[in-house]
C-alpha atoms as a PDB file:
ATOM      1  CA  UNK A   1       0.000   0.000   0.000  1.00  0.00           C
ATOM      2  CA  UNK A   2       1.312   3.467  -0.430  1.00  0.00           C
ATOM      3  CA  UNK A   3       1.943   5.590   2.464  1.00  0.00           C
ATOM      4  CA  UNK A   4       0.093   8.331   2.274  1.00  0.00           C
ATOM      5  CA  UNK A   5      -3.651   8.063   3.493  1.00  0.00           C
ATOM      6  CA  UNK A   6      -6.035   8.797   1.211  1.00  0.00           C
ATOM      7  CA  UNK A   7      -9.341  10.890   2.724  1.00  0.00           C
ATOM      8  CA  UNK A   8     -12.065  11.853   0.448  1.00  0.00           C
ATOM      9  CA  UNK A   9     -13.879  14.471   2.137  1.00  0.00           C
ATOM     10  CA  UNK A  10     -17.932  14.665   0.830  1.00  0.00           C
ATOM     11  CA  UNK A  11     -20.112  15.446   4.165  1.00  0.00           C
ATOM     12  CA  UNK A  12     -17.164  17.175   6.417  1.00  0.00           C
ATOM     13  CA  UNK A  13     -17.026  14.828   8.936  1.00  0.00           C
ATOM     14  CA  UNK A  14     -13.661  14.282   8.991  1.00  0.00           C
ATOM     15  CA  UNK A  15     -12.802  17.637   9.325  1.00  0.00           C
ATOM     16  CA  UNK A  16     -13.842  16.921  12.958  1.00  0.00           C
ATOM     17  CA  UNK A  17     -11.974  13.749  13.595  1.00  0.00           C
ATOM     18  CA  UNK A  18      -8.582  13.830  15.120  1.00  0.00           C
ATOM     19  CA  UNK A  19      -6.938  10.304  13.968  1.00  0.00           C
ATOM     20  CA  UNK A  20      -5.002  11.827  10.643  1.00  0.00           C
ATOM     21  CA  UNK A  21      -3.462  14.960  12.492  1.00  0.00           C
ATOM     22  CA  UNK A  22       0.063  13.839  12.845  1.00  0.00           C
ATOM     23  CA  UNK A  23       0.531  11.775   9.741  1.00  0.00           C
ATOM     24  CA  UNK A  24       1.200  12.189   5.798  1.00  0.00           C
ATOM     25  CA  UNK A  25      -2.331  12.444   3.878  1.00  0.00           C
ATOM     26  CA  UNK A  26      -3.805  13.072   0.576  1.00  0.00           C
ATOM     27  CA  UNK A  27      -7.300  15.131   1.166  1.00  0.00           C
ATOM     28  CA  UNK A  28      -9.515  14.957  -1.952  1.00  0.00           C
ATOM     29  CA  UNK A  29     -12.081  17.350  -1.389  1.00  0.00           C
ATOM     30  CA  UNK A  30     -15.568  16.862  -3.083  1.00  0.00           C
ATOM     31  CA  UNK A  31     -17.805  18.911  -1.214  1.00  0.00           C
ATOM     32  CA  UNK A  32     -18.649  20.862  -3.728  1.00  0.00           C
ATOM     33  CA  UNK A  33     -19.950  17.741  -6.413  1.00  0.00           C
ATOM     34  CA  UNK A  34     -23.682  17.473  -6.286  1.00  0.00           C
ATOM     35  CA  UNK A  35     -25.590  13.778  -6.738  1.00  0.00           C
ATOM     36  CA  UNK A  36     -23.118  12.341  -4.456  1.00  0.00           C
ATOM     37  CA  UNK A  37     -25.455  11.717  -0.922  1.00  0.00           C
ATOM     38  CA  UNK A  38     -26.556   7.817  -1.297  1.00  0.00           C
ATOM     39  CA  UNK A  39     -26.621   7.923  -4.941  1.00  0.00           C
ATOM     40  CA  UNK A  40     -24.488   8.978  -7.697  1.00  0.00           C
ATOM     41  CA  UNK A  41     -25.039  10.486 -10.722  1.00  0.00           C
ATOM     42  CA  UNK A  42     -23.609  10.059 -14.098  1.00  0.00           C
ATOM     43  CA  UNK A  43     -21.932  13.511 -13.747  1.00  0.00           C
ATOM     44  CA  UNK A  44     -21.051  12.984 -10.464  1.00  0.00           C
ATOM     45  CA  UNK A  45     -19.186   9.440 -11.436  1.00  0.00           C
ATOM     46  CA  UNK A  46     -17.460  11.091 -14.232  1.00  0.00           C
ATOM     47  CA  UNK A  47     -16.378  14.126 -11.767  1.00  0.00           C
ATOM     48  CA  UNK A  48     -15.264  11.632  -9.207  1.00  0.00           C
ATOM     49  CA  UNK A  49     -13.569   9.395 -11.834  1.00  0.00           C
ATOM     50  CA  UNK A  50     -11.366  12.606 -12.891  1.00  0.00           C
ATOM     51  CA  UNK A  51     -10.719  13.378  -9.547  1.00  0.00           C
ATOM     52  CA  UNK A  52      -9.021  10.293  -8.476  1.00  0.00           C
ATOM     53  CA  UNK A  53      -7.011   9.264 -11.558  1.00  0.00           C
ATOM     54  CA  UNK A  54      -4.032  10.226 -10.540  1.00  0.00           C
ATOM     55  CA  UNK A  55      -4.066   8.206  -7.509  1.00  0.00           C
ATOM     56  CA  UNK A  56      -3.877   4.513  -6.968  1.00  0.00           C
ATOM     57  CA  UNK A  57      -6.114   1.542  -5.604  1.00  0.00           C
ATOM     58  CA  UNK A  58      -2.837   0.339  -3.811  1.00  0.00           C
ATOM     59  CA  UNK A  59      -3.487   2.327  -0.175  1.00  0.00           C
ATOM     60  CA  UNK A  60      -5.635   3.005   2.523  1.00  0.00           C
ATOM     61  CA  UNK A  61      -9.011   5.148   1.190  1.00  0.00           C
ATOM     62  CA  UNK A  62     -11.423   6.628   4.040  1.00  0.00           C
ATOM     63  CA  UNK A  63     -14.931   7.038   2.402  1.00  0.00           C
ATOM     64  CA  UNK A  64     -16.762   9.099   4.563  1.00  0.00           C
ATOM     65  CA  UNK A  65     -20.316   8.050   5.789  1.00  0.00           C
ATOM     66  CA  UNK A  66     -22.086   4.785   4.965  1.00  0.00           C
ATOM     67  CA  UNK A  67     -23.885   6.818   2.271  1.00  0.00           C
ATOM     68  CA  UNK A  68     -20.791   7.041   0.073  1.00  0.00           C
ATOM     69  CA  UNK A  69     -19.767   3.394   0.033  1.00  0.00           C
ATOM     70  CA  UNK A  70     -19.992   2.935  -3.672  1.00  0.00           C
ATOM     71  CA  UNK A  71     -16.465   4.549  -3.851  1.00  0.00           C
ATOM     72  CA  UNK A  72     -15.476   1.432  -3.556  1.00  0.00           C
ATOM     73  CA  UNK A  73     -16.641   0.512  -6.986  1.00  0.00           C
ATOM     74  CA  UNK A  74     -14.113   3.420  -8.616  1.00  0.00           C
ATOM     75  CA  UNK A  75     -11.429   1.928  -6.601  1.00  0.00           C
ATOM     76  CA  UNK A  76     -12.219  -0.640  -7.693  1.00  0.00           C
ATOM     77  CA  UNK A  77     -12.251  -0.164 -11.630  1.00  0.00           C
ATOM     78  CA  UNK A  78      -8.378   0.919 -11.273  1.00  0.00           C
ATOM     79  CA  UNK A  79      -7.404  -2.863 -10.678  1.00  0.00           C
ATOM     80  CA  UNK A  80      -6.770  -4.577 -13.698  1.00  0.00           C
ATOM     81  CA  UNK A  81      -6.120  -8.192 -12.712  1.00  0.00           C
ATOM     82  CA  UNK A  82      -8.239 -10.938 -11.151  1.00  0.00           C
ATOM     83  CA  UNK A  83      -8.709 -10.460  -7.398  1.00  0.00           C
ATOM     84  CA  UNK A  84     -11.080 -10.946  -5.065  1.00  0.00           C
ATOM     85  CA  UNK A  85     -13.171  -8.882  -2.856  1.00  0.00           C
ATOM     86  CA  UNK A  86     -13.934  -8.923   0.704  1.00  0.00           C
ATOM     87  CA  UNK A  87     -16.552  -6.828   2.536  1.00  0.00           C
ATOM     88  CA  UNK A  88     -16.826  -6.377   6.423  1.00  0.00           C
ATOM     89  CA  UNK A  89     -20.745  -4.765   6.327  1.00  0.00           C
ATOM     90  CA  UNK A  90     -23.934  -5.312   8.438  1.00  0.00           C
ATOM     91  CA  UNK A  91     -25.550  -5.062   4.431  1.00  0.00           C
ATOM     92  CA  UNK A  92     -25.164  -6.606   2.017  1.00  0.00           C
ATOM     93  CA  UNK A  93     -25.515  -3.909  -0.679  1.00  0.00           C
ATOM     94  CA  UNK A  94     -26.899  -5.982  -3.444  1.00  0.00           C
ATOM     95  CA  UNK A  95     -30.099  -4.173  -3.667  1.00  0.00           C
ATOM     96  CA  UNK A  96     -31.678  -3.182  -7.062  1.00  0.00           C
ATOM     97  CA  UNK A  97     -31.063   0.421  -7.543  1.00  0.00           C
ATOM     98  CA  UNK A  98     -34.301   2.316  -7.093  1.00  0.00           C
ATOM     99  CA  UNK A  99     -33.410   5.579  -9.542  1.00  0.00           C
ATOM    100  CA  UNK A 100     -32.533   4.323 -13.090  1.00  0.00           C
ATOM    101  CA  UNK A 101     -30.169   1.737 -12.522  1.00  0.00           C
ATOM    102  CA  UNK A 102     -28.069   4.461 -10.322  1.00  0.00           C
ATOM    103  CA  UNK A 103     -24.827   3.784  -8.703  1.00  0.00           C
ATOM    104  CA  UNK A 104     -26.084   4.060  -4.892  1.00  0.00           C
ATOM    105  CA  UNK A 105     -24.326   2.454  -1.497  1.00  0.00           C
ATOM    106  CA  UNK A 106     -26.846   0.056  -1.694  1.00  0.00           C
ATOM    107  CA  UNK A 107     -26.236  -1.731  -5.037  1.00  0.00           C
ATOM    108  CA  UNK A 108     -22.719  -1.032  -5.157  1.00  0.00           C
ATOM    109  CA  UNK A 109     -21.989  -4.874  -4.615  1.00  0.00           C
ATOM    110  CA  UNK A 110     -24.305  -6.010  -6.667  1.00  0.00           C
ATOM    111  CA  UNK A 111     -22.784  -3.453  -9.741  1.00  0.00           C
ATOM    112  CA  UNK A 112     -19.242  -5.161  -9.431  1.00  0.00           C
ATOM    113  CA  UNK A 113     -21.169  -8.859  -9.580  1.00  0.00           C
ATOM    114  CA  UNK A 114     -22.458  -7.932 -12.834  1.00  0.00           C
ATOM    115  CA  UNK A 115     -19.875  -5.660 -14.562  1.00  0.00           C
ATOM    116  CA  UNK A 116     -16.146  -6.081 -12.913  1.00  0.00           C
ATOM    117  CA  UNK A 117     -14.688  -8.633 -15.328  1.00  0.00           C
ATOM    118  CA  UNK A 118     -11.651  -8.646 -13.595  1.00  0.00           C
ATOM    119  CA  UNK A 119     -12.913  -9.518  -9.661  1.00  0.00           C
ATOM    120  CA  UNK A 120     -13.093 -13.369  -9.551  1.00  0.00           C
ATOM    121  CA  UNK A 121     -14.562 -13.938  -5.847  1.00  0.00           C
ATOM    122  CA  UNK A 122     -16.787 -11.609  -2.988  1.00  0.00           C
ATOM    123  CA  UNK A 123     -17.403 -12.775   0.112  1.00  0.00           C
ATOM    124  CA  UNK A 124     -20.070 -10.029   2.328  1.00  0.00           C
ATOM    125  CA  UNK A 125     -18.842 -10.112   6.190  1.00  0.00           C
ATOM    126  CA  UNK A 126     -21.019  -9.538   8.676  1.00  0.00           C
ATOM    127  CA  UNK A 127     -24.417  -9.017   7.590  1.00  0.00           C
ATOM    128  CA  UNK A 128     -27.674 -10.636   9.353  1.00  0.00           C
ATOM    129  CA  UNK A 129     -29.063 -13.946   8.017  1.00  0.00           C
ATOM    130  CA  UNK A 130     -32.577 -12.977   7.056  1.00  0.00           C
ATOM    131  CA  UNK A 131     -30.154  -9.417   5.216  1.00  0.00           C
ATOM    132  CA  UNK A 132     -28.318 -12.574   2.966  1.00  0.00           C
ATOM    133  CA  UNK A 133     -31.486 -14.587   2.431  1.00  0.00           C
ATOM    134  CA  UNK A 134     -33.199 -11.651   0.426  1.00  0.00           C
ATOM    135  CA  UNK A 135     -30.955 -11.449  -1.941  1.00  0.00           C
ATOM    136  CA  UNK A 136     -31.846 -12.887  -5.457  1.00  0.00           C
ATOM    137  CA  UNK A 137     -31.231 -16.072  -5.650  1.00  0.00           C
ATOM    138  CA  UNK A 138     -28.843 -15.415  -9.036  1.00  0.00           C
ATOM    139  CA  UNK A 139     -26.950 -12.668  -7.579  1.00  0.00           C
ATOM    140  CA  UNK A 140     -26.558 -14.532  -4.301  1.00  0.00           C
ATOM    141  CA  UNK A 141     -25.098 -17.414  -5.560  1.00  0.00           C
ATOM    142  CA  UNK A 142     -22.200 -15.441  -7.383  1.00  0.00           C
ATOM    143  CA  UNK A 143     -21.511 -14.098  -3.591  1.00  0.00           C
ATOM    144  CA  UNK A 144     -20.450 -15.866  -0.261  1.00  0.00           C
ATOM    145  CA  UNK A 145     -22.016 -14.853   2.620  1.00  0.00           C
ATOM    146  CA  UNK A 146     -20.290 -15.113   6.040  1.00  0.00           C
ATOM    147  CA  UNK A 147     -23.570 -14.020   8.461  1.00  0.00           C
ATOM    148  CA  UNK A 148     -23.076 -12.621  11.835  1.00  0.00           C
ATOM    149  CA  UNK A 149     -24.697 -15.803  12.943  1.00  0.00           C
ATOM    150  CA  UNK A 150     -22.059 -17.890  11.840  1.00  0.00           C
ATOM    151  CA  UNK A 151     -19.488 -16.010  12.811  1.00  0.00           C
ATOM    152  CA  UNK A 152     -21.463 -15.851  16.464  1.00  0.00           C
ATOM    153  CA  UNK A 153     -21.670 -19.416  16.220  1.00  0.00           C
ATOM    154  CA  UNK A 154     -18.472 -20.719  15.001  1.00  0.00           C
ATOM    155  CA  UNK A 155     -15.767 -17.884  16.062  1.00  0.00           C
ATOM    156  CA  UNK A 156     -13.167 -16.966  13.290  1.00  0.00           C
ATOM    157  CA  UNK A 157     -13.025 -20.724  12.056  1.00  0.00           C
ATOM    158  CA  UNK A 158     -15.540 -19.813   9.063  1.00  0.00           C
ATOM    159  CA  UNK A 159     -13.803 -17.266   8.351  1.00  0.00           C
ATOM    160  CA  UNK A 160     -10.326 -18.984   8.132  1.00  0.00           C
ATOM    161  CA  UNK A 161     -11.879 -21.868   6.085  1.00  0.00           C
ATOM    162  CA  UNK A 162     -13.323 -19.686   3.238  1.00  0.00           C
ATOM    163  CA  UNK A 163      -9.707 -17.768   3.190  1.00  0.00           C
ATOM    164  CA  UNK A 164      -7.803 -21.166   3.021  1.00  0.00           C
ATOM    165  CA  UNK A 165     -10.184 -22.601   0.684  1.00  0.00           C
ATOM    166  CA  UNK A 166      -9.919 -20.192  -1.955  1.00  0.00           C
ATOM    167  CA  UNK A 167      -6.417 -20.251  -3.383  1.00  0.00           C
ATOM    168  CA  UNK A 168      -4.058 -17.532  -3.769  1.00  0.00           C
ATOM    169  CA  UNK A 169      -6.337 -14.972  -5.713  1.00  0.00           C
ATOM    170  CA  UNK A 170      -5.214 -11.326  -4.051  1.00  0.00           C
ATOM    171  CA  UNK A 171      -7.766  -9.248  -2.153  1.00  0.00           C
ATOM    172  CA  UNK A 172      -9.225  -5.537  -1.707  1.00  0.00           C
ATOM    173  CA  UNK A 173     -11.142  -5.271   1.661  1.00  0.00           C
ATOM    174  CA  UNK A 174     -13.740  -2.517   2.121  1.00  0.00           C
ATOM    175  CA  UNK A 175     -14.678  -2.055   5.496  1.00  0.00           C
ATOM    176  CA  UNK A 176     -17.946  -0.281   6.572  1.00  0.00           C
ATOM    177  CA  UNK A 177     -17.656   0.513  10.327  1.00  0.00           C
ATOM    178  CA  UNK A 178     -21.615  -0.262  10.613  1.00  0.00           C
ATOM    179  CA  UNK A 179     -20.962  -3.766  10.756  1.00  0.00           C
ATOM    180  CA  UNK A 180     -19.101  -2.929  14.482  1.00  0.00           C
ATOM    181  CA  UNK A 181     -20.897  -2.459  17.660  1.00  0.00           C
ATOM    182  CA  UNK A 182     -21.691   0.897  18.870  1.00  0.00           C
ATOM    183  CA  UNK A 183     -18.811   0.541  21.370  1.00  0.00           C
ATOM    184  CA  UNK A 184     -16.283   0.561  18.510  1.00  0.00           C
ATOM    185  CA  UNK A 185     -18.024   2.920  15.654  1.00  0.00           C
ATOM    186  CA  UNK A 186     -20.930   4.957  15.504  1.00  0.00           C
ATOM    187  CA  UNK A 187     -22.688   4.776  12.174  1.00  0.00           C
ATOM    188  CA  UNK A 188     -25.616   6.517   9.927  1.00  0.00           C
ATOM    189  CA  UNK A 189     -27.213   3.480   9.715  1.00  0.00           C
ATOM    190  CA  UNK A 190     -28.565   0.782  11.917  1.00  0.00           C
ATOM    191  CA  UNK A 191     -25.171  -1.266  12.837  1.00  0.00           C
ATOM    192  CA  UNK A 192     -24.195  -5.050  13.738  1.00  0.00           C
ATOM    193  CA  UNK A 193     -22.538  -6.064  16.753  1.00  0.00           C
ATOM    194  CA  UNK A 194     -18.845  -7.280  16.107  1.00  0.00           C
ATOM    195  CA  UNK A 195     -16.590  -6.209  18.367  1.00  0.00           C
ATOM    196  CA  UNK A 196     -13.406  -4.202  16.874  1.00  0.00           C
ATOM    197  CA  UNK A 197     -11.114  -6.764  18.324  1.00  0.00           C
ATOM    198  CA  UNK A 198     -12.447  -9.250  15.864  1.00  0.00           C
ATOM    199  CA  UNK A 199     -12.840  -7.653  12.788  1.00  0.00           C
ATOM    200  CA  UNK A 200      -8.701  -6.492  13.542  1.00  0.00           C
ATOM    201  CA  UNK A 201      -8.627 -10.459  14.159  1.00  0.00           C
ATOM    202  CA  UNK A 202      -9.821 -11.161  10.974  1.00  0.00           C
ATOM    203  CA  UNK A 203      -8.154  -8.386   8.914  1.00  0.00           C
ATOM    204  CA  UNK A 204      -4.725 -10.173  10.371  1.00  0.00           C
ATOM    205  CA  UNK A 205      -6.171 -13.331   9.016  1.00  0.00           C
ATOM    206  CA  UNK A 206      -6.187 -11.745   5.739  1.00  0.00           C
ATOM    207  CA  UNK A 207      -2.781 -10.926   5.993  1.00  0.00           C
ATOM    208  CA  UNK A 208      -1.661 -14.120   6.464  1.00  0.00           C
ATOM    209  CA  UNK A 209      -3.208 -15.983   3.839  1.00  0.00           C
ATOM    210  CA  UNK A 210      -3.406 -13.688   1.008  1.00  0.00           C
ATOM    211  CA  UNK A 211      -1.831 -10.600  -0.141  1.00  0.00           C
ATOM    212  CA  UNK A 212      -3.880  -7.756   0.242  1.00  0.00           C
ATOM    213  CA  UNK A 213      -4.329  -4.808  -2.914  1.00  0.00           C
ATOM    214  CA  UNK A 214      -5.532  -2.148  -1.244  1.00  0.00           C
ATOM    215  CA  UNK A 215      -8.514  -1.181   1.483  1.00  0.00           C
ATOM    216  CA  UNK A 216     -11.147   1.182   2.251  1.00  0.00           C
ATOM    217  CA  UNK A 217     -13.152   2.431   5.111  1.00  0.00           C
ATOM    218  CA  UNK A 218     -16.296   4.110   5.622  1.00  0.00           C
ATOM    219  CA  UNK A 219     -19.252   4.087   8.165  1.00  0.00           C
ATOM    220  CA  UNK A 220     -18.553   7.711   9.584  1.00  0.00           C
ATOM    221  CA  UNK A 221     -21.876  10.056  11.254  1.00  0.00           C
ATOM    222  CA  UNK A 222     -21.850  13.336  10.095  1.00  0.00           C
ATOM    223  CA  UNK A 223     -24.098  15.936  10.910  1.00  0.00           C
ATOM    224  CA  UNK A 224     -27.118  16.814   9.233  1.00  0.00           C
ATOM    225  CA  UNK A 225     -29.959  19.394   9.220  1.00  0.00           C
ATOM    226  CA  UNK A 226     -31.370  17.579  12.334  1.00  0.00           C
ATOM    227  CA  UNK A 227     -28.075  16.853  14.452  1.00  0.00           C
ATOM    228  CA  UNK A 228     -24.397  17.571  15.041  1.00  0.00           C
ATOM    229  CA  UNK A 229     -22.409  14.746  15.960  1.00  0.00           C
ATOM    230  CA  UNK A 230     -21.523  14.327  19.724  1.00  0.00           C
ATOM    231  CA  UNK A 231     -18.151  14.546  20.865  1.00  0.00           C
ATOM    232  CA  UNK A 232     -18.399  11.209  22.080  1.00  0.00           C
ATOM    233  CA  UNK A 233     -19.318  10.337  18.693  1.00  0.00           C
ATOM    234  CA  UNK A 234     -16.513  11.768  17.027  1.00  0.00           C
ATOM    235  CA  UNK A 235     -13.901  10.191  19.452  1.00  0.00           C
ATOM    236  CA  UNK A 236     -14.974   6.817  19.021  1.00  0.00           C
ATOM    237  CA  UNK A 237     -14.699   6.737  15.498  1.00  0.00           C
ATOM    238  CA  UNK A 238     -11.750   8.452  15.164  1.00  0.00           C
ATOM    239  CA  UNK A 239     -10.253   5.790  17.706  1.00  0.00           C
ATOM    240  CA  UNK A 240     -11.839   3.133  15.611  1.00  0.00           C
ATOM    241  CA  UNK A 241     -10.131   4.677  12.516  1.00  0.00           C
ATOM    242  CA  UNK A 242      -6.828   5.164  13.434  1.00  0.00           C
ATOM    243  CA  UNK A 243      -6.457   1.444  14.834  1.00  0.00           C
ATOM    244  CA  UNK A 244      -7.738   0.651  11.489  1.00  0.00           C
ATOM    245  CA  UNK A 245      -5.250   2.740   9.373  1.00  0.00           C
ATOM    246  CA  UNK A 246      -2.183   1.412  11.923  1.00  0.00           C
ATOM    247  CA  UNK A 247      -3.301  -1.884  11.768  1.00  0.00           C
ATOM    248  CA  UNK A 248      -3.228  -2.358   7.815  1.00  0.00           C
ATOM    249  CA  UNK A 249      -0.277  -0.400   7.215  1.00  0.00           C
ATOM    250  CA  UNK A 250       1.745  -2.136  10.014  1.00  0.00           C
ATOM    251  CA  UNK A 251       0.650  -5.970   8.255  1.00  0.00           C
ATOM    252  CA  UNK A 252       1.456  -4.493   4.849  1.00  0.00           C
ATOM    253  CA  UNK A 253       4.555  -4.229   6.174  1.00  0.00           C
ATOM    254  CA  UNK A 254       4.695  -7.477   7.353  1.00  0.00           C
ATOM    255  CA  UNK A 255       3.569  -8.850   4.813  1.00  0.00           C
ATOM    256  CA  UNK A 256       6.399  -7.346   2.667  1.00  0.00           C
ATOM    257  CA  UNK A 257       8.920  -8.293   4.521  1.00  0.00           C
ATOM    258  CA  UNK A 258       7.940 -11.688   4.742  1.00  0.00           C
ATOM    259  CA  UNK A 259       7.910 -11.788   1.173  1.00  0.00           C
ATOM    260  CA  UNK A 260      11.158 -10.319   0.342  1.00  0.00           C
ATOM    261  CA  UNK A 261      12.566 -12.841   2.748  1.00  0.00           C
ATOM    262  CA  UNK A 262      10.759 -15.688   0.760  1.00  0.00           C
ATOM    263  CA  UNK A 263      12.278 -14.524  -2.620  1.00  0.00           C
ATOM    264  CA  UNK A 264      15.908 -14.609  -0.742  1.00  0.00           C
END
């Protein structure tokens, strides 16, 4: 992964978090593109798309709110070999678009099922049961589910099967910090209840068994016409995203090393 930290900045949120202040960033500012909030519109994708060419799916993106988690998908156009893709979300974003087939944080998923011809595996982490069993039966079989009932059930070793039974393909994680307890991340959308200790459990797992492309994160609260976020708010996910942000870069690192060992 590169370095630098890549933020894209859409609601302002993160100009009230704290875990970024004392390292090397790149801010990409799109506050001022409209048809961004949930959905996004064919200007808006091409706006986005020119923003971000010049920087690479290799590194560490932060998203914003849940709202914006089809950035993903234009990180996701940049790789051009076959990988695989692995979501930590309490959704499964594989809904049917309800504006004109538009790009939206809650079809994102099922976009890059139908049209990335380079992704070659998803697996969904953390979503309910009854969340998985709605999806369409065609879509769903293209798509592993790992519910938060089986992980509740059986620990990590579900997780650690699919990894190890899966080959060697490499992976991009996108993380959506609704899929963590309120404890560890507090969301704009109704959240899960993993614990931050596991998901960081899991990521490691990652690490281990496959070499990891690149990552994002997203799941921030950000204030609206109704609310400001609380302070308390703001401190817990900025916790949550700096342990994040350490913890890939430091088993990137790792995972280097090991390999330049290997080729010695």
């Amino acid at each position: 992964m590169k370095k630098n930290t890549i933020i894209m900045n859409f609601s302002g949120i993160y100009e009230e978090e704290t875990f970024y202040k004392d390292q090397e960033i790149c801010w990409i500012n799109c506050r001022d593109i409209s048809g961004v909030n949930g959905y996004c519109s064919d200007d808006a994708r091409e706006e986005i798309r020119r923003r971000i060419q010049d920087y690479d799916y290799r590194g560490i993106h932060f998203l914003d709110s849940g709202n914006y988690h089809y950035l993903s998908r234009f990180w996701l156009e940049k790789i051009r070999e076959p990988y695989s893709l692995v979501v930590f979300d309490h959704h499964t974003d594989m809904q049917e678009s309800a504006f004109f087939g538009m790009l939206s944080c809650g079809s994102w998923i099922r976009e890059v099922v139908e049209n990335d011809p380079f992704v070659r595996e998803i697996c969904v982490v953390g979503p309910p049961r009854e969340a998985a069993a709605q999806c369409e039966p065609e879509l769903a079989s293209k798509v592993v589910f790992l519910t938060w009932e089986e992980l509740e059930e059986g620990g990590l070793d579900p997780w650690i099967s699919f990894l190890e039974g899966r080959g060697d393909l490499p992976v991009y994680l996108s993380i959506d910090k609704d899929v963590l307890s309120r404890d560890d991340a507090r969301a704009n959308w109704d959240q899960g209840e993993m614990s931050l200790e596991d998901l960081e459990a899991m990521i490691r797992q990652v690490f281990q068994k496959r070499n990891v492309l690149g990552a994002d994160i997203c799941g921030e609260n950000p204030q609206d016409t109704a609310r400001m976020p609380s302070e308390e708010e703001l401190e817990i996910n900025s916790r949550t995203n700096r342990r994040l942000d350490e913890l890939l870069k430091g088993q990137k690192t790792e995972q280097k090393e090991v390999q330049q060992r290997v080729k010695c």
